[in-house]
N, C-alpha and C. Protein backbone atom coordinates (compact mmCIF):
# COMPACT_ATOMS: atom_id res chain seq x y z
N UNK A 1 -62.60 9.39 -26.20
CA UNK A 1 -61.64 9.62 -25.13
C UNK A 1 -60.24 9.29 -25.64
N UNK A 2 -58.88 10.37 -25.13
CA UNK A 2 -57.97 10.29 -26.04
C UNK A 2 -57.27 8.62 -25.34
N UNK A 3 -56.24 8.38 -25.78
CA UNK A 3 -55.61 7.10 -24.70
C UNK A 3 -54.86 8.10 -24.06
N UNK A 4 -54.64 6.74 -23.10
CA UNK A 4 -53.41 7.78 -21.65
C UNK A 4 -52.03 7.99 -22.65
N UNK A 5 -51.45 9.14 -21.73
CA UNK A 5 -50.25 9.36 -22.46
C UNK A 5 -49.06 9.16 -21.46
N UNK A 6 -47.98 9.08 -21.50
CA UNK A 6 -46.85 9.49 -20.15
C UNK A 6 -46.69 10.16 -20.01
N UNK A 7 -46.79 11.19 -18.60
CA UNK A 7 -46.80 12.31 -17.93
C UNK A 7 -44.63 12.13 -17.08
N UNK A 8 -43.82 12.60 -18.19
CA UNK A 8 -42.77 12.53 -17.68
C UNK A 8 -41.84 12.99 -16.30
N UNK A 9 -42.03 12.25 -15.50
CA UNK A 9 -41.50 12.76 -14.25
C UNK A 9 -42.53 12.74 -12.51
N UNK A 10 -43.42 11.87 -12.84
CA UNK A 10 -44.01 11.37 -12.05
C UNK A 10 -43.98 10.15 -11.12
N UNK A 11 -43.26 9.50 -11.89
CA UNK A 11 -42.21 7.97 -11.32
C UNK A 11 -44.06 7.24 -11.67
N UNK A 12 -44.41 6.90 -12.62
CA UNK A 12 -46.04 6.28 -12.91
C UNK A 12 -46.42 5.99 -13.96
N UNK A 13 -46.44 4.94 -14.68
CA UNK A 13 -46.77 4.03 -15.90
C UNK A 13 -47.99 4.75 -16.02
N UNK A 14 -48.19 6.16 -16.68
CA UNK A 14 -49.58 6.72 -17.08
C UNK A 14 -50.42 6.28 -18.55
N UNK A 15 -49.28 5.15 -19.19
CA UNK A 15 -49.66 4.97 -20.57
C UNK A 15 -50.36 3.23 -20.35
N UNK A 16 -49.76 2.67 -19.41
CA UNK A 16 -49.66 1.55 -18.91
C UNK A 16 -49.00 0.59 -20.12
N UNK A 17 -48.14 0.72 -21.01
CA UNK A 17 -47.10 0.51 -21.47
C UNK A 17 -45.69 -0.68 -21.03
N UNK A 18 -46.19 -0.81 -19.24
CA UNK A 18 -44.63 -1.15 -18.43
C UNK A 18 -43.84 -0.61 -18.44
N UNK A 19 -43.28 0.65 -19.22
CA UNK A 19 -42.15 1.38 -18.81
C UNK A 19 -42.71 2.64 -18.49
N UNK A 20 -41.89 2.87 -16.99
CA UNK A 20 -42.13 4.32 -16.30
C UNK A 20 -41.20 5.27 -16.66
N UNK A 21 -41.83 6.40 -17.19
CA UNK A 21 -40.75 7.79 -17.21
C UNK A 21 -39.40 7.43 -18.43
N UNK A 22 -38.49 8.04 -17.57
CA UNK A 22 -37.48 7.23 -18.87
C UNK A 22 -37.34 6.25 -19.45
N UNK A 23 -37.88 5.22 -18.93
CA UNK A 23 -37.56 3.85 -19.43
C UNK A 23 -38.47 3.97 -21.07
N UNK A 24 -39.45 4.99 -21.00
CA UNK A 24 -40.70 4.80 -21.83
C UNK A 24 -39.93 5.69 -23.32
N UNK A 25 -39.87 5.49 -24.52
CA UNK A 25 -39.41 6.28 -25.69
C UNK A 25 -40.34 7.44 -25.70
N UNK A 26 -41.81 7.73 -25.32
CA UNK A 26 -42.52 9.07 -24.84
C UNK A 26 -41.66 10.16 -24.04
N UNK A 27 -40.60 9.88 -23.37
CA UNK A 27 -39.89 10.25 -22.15
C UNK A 27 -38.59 10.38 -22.77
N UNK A 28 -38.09 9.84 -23.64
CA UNK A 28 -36.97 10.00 -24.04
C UNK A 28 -36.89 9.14 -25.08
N UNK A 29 -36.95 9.97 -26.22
CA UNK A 29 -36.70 9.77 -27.55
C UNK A 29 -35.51 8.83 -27.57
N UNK A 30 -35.54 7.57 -28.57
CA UNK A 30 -34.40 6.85 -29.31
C UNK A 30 -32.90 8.04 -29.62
N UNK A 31 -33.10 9.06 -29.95
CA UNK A 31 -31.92 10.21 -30.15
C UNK A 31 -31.20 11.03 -28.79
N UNK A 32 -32.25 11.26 -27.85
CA UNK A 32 -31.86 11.27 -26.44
C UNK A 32 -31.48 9.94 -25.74
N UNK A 33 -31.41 9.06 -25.98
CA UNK A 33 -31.18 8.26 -25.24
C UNK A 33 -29.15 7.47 -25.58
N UNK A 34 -28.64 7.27 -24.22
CA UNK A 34 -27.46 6.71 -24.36
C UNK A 34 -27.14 5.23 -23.88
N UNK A 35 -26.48 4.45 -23.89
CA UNK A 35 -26.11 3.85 -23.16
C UNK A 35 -25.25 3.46 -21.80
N UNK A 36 -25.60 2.98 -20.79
CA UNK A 36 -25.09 3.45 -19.58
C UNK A 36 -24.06 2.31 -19.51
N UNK A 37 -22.90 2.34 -18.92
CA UNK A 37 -22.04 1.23 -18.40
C UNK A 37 -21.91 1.64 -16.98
N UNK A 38 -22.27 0.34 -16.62
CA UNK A 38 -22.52 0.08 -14.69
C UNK A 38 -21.02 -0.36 -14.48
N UNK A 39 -20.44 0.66 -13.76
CA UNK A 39 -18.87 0.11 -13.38
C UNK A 39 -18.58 -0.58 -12.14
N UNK A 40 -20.07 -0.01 -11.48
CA UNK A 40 -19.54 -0.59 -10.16
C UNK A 40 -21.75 -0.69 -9.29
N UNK A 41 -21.90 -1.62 -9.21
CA UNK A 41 -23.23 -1.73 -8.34
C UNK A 41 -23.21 -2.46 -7.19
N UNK A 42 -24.19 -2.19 -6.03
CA UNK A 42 -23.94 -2.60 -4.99
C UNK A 42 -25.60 -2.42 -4.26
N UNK A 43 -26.14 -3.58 -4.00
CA UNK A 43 -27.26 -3.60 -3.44
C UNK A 43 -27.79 -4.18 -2.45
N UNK A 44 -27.51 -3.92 -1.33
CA UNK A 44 -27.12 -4.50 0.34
C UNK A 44 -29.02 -4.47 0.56
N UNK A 45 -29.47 -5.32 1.14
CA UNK A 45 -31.07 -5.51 1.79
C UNK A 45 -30.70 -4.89 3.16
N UNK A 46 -31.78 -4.19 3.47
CA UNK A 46 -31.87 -3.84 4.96
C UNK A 46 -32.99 -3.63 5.29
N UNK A 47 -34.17 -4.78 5.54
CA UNK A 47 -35.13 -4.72 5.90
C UNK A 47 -36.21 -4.71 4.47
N UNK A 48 -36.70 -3.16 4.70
CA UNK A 48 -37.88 -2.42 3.45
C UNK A 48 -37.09 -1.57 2.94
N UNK A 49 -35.61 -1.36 2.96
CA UNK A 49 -34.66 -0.39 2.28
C UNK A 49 -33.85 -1.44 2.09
N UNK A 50 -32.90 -0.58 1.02
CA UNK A 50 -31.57 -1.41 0.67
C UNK A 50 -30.86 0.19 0.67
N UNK A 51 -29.37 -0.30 1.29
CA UNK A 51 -28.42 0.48 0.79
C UNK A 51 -27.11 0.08 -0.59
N UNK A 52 -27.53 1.10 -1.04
CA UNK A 52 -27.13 1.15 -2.40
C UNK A 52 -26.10 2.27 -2.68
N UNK A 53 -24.98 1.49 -3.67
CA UNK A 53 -24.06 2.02 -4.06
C UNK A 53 -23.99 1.93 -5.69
N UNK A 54 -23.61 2.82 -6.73
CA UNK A 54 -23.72 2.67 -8.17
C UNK A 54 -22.35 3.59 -8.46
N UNK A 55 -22.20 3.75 -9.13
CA UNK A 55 -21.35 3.93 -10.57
C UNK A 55 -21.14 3.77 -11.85
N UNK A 56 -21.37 4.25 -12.38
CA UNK A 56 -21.55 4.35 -14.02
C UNK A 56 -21.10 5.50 -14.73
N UNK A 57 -20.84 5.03 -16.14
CA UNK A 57 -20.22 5.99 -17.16
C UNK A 57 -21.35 5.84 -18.16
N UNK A 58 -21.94 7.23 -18.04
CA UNK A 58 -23.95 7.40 -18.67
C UNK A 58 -23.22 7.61 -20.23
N UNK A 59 -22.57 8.46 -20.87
CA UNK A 59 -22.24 8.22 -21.91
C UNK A 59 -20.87 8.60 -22.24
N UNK A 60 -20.03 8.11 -23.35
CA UNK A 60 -18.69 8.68 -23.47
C UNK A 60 -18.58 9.77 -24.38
N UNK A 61 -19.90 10.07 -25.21
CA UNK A 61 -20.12 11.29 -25.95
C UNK A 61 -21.47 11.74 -26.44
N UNK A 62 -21.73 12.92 -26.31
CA UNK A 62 -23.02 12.97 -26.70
C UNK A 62 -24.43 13.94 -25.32
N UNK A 63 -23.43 13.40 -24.13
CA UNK A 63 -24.70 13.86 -23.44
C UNK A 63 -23.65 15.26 -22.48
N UNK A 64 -22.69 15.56 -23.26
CA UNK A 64 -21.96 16.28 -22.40
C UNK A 64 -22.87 17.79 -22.02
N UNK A 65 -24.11 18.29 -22.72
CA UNK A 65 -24.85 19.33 -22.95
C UNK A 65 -25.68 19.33 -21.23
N UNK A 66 -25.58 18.07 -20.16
CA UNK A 66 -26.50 18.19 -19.32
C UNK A 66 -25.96 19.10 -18.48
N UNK A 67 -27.19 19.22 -17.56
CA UNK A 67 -26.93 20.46 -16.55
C UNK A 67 -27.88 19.86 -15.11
N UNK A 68 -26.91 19.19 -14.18
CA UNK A 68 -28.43 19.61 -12.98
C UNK A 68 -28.59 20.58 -11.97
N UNK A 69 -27.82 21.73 -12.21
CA UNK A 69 -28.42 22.91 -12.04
C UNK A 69 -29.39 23.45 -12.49
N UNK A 70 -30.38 22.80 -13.97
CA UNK A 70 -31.19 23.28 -14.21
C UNK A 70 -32.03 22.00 -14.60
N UNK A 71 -31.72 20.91 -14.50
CA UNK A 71 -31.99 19.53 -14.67
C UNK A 71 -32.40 18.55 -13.72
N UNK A 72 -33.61 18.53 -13.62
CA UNK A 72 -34.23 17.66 -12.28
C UNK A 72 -33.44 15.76 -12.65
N UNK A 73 -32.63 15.10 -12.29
CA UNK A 73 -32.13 13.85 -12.50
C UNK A 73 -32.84 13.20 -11.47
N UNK A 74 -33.39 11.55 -12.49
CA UNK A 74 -34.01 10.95 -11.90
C UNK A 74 -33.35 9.73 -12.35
N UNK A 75 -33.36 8.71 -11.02
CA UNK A 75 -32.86 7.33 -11.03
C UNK A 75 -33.65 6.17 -10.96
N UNK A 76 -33.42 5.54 -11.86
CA UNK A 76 -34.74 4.23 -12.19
C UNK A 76 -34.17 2.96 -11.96
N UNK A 77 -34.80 1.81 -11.31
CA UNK A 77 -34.04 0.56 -11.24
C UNK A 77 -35.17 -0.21 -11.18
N UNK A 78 -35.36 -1.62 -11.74
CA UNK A 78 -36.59 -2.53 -12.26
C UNK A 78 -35.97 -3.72 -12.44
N UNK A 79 -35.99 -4.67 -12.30
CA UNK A 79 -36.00 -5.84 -12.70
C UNK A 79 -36.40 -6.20 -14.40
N UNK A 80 -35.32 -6.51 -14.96
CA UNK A 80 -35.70 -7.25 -16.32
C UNK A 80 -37.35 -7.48 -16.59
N UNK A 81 -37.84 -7.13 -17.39
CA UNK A 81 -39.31 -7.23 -17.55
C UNK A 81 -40.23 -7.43 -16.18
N UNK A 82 -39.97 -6.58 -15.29
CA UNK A 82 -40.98 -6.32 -13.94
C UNK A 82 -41.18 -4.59 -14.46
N UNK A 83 -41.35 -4.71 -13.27
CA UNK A 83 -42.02 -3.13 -13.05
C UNK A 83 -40.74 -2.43 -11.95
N UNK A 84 -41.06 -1.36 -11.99
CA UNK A 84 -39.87 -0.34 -11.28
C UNK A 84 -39.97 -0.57 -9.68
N UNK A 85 -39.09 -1.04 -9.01
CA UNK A 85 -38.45 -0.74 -7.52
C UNK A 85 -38.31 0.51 -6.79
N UNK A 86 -37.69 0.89 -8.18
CA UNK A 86 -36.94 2.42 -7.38
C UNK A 86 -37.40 3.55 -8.70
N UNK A 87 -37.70 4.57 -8.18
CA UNK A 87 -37.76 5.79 -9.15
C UNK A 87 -37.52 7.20 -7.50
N UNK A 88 -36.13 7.46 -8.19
CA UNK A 88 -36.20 8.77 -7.39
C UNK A 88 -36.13 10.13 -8.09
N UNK A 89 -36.28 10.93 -7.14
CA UNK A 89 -35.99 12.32 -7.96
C UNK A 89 -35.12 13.77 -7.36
N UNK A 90 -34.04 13.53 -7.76
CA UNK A 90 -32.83 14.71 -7.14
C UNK A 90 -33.38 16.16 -7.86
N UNK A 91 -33.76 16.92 -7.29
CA UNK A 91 -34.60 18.43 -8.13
C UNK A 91 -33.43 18.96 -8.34
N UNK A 92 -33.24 19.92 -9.12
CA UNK A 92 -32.46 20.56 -9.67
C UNK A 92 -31.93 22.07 -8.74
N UNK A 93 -32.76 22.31 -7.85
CA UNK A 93 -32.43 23.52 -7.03
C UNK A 93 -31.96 22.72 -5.67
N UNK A 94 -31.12 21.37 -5.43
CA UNK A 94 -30.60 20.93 -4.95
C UNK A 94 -29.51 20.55 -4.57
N UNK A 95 -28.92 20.59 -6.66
CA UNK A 95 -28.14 20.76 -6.42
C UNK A 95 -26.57 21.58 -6.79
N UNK A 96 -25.41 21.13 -6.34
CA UNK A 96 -24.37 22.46 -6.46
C UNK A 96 -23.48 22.02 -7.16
N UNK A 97 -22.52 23.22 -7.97
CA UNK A 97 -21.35 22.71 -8.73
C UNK A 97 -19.89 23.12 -7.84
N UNK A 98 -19.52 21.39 -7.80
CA UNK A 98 -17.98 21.84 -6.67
C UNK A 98 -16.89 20.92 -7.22
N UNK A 99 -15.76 21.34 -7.10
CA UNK A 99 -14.55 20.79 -8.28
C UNK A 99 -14.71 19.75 -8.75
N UNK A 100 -15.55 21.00 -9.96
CA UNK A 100 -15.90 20.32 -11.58
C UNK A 100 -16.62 18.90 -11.94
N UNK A 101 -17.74 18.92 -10.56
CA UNK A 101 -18.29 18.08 -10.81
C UNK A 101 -20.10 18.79 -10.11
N UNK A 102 -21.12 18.22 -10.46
CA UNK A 102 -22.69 18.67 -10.08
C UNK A 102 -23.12 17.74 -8.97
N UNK A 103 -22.85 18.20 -7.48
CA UNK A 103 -23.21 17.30 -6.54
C UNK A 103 -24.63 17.63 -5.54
N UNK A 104 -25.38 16.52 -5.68
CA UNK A 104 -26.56 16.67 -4.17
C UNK A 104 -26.16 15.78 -3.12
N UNK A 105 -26.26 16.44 -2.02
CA UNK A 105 -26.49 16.21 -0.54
C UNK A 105 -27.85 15.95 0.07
N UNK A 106 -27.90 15.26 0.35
CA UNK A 106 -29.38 14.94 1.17
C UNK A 106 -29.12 14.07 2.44
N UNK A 107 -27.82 14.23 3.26
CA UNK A 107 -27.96 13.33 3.97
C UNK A 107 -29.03 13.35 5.36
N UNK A 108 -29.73 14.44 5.42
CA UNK A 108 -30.93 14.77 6.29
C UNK A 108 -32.17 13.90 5.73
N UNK A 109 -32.10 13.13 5.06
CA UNK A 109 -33.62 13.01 4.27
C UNK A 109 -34.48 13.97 4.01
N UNK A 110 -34.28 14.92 3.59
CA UNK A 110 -35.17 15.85 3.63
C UNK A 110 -35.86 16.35 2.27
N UNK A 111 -35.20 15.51 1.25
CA UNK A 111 -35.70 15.62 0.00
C UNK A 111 -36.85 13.91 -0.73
N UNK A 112 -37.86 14.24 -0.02
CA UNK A 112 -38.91 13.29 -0.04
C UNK A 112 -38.62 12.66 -2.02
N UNK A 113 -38.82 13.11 -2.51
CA UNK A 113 -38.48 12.53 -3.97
C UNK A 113 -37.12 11.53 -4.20
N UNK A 114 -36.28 12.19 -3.37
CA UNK A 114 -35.17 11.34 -3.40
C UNK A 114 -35.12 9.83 -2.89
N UNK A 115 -35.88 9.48 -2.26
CA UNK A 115 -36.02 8.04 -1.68
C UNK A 115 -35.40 7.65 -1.12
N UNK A 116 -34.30 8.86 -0.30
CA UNK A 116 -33.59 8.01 0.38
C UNK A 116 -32.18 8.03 0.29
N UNK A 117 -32.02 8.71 -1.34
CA UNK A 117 -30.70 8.58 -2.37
C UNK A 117 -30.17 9.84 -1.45
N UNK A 118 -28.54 9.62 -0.44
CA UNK A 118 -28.53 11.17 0.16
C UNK A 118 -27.44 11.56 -0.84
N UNK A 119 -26.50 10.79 -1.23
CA UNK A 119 -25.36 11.54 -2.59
C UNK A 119 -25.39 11.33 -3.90
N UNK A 120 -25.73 12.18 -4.84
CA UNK A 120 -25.39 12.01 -6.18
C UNK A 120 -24.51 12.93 -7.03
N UNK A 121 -23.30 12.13 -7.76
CA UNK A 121 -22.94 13.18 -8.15
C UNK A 121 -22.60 12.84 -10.24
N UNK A 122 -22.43 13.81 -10.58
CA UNK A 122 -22.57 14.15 -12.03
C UNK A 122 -21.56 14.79 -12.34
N UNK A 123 -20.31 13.84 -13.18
CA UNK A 123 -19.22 14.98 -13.68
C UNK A 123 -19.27 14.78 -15.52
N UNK A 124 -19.13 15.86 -15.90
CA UNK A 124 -18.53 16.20 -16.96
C UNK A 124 -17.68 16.30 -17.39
N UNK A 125 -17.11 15.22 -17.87
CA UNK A 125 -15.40 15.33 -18.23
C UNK A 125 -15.39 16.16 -19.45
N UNK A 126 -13.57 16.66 -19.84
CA UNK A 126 -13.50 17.56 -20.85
C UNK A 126 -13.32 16.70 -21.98
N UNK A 127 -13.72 15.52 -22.23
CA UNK A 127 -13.44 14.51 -23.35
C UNK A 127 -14.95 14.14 -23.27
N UNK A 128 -15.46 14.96 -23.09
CA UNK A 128 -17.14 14.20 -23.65
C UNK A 128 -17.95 13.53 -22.58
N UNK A 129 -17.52 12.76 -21.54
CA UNK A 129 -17.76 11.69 -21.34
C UNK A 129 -18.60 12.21 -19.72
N UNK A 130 -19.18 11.41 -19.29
CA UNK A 130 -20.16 11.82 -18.08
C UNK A 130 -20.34 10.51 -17.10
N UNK A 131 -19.87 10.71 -16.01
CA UNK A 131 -20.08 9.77 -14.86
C UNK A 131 -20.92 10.49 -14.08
N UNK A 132 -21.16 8.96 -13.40
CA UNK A 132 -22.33 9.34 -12.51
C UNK A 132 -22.29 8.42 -11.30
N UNK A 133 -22.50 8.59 -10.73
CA UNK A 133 -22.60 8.14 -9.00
C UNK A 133 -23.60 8.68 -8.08
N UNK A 134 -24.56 7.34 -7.31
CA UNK A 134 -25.34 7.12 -6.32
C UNK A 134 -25.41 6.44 -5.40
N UNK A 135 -25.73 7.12 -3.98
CA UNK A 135 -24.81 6.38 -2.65
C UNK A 135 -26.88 6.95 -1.65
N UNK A 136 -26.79 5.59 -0.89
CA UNK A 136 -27.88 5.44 -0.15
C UNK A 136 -27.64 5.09 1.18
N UNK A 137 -27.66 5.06 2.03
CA UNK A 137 -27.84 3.64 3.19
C UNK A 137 -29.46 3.13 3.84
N UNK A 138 -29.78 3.71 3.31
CA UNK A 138 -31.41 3.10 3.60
C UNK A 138 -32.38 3.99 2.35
N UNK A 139 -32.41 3.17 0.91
CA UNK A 139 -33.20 4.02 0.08
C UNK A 139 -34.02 3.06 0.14
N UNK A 140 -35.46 3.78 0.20
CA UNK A 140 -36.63 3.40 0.13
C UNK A 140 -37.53 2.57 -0.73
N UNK A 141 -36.80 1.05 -1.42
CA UNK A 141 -37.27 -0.10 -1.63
C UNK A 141 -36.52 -1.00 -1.70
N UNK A 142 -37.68 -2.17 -1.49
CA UNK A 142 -37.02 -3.90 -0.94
C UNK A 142 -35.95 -3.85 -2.34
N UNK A 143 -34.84 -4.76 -1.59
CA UNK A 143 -33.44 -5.28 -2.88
C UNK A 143 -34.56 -6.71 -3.73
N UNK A 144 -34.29 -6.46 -4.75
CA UNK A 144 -35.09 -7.33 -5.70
C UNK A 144 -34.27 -8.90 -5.91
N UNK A 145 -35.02 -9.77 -6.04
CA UNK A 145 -34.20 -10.92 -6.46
C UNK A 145 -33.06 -10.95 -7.08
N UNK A 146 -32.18 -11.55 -7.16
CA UNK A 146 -30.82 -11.61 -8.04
C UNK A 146 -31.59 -11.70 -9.88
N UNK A 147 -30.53 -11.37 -10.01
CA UNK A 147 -30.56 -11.36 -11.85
C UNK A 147 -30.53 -10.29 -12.65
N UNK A 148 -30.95 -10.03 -13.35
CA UNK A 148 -30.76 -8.76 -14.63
C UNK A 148 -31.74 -7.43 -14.17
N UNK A 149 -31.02 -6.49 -13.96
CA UNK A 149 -31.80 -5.23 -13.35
C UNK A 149 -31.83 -4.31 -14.45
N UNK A 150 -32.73 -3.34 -15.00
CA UNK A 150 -32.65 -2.10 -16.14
C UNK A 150 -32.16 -0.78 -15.00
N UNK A 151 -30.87 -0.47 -15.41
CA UNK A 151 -30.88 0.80 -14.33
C UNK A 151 -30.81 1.87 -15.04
N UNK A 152 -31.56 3.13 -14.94
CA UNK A 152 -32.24 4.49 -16.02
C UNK A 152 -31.53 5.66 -15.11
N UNK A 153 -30.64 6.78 -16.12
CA UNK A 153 -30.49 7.98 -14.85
C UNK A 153 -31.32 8.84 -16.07
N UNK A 154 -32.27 9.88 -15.78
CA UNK A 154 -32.74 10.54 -16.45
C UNK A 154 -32.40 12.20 -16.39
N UNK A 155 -32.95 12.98 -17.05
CA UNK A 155 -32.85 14.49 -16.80
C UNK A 155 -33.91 15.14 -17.45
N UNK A 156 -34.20 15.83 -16.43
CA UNK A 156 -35.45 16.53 -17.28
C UNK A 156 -35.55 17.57 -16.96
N UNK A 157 -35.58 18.90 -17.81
CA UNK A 157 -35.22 20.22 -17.31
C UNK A 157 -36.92 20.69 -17.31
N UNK A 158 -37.78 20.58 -16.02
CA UNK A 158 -39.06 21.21 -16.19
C UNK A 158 -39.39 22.47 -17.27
N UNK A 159 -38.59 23.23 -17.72
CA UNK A 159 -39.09 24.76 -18.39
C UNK A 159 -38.37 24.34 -20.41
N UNK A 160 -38.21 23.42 -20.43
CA UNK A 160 -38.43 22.98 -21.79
C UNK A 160 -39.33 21.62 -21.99
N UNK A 161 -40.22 21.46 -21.21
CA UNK A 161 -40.78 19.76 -21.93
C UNK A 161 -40.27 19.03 -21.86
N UNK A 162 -40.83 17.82 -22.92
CA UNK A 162 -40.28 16.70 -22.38
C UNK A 162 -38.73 16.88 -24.19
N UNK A 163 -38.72 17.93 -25.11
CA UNK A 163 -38.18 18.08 -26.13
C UNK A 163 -36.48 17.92 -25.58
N UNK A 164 -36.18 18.44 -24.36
CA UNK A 164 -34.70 18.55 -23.62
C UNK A 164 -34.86 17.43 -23.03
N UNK A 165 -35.32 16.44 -22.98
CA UNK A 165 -35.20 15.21 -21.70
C UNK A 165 -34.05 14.29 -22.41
N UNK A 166 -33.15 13.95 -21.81
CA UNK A 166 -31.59 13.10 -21.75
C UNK A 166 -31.76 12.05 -21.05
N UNK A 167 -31.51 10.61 -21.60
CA UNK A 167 -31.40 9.52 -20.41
C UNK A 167 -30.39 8.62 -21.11
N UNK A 168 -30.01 7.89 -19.98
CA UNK A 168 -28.48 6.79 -19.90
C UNK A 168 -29.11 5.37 -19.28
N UNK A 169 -29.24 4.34 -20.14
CA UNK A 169 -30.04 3.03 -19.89
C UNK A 169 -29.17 2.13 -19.68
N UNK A 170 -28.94 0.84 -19.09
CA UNK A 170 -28.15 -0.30 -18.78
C UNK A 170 -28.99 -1.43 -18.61
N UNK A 171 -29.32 -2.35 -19.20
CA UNK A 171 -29.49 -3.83 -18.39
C UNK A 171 -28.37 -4.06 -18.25
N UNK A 172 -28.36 -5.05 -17.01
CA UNK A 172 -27.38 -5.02 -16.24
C UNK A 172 -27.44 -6.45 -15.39
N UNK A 173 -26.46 -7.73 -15.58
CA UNK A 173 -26.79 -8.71 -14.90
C UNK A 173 -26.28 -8.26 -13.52
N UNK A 174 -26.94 -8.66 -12.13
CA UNK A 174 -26.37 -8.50 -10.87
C UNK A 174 -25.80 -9.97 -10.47
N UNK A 175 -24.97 -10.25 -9.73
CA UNK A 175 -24.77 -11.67 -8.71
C UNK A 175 -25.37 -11.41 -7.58
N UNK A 176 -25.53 -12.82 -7.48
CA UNK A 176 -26.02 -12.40 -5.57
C UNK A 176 -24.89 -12.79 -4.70
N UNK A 177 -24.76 -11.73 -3.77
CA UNK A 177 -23.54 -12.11 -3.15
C UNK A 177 -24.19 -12.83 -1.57
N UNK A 178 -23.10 -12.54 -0.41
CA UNK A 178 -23.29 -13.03 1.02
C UNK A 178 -24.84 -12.11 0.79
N UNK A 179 -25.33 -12.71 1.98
CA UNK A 179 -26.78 -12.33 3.00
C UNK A 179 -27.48 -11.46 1.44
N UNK A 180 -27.81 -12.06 0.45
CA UNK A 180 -28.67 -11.64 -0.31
C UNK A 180 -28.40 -10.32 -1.43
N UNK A 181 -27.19 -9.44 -0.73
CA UNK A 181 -26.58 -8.45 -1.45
C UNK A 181 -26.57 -8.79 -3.15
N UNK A 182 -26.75 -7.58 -3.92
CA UNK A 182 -27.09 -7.71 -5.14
C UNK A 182 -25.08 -6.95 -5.78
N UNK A 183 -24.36 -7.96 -6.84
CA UNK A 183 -23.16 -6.94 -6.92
C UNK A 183 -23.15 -7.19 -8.52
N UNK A 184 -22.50 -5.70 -8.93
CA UNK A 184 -22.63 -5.51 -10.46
C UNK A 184 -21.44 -4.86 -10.39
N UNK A 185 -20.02 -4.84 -11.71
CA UNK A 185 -19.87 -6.41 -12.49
C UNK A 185 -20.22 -7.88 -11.80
C-alpha cells in the first residue's frame, strides 16, 4: 500500500505530516514559495467566529506571474506548531479585476469555502511586488490563544496541478490586545 500523499486544496493533512495544503513543501515547492510580511493583523473573538482583518506584502518579487482569475487563492492560519484554525478557499470564478487590482466579494456568505472571508483583494504592483488583503466579520473559527501564528495565502490554478501552485508564508508573533483580540505588528 502506497503512503498517503497531499491532495492540494482540500484544507486536510492527507499525508499526516502537520502541515495542511500550502503549508506542506508537496503543495508548494521550496522555489514556489515566498515570504509573506504581515503589515497589518487583526483578530477580534466573536463567539465560534472571529472577525478578522490582514494585510500583507506576499512578495516584493517573484510572484508577480499570479492570476486569480484563473487561480483558486487559499488562506491558511495555525498556531506555531498546532494544527490549522482557518483554511479558506476564494475560487477563482469569483473573482473580478477592478482598478488594477483582483477583488472577491462575498459579502452574502454565499461562497461556503470561503469561511466567512467576504473581501479579498490581490494587487499587482508594476515593481514586482504583490499585496494582499483579507477582511471578515464573522469567519468561521475560534481566535486562537495569543502568540506566534503561521499565516499561508496560497494559489492554485486547478487545470495545471499542483506544478503552477504559488504560496506567501509568515510566522508571525500576535499581541493580545483588550477582550482577547489578537494584533499583528
Amino acid at each position: 500500500m502506497p503512503p498517503p500523499r497531499e491532495i492540494c486544496g482540500n484544507c486536510i493533512d492527507d499525508d499526516g505530516n502537520g502541515l495542511t495544503d500550502f503549508e506542506d513543501p508537496a503543495c508548494c515547492m521550496q522555489s514556489q514559495a515566498f515570504t509573506m510580511t504581515v503589515t497589518r493583523g487583526l483578530l477580534r473573538p466573536r463567539g465560534v467566529t472571529t472577525r478578522l482583518k490582514l494585510k500583507s506584502l506576499l512578495a516584493k518579487a517573484g510572484l508577480a506571474d499570479v492570476n486569480p482569475l484563473k487561480q483558486d487563492v487559499f488562506v491558511q492560519i495555525r498556531p506555531a506548531g498546532g494544527t490549522d484554525v482557518l483554511c479558506a478557499k476564494a475560487p477563482a470564478d469569483k473573482f473580478m479585476k477592478m482598478h488594477g487590482a483582483f477583488k472577491f466579494w462575498d459579502r452574502q456568505h454565499r461562497v461556503a469555502s470561503a469561511e466567512g472571508i467576504s473581501d479579498i483583494r490581490v494587487q499587482v504592483r508594476r515593481d514586482g511586488s504583490v499585496r494582499f488583503s483579507a477582511v471578515g466579520k464573522r469567519v468561521k473559527f475560534r481566535t486562537p490563544q495569543g502568540g506566534t501564528l503561521q499565516v499561508t495565502v496560497g494559489f492554485r490554478d486547478p487545470a495545471t496541478a499542483e506544478a503552477g501552485n504559488r504560496c506567501s508564508t509568515q510566522t508571525q508573533a500576535f499581541r493580545t490586545g483588550r477582550q482577547g483580540q489578537l494584533l499583528a505588528p
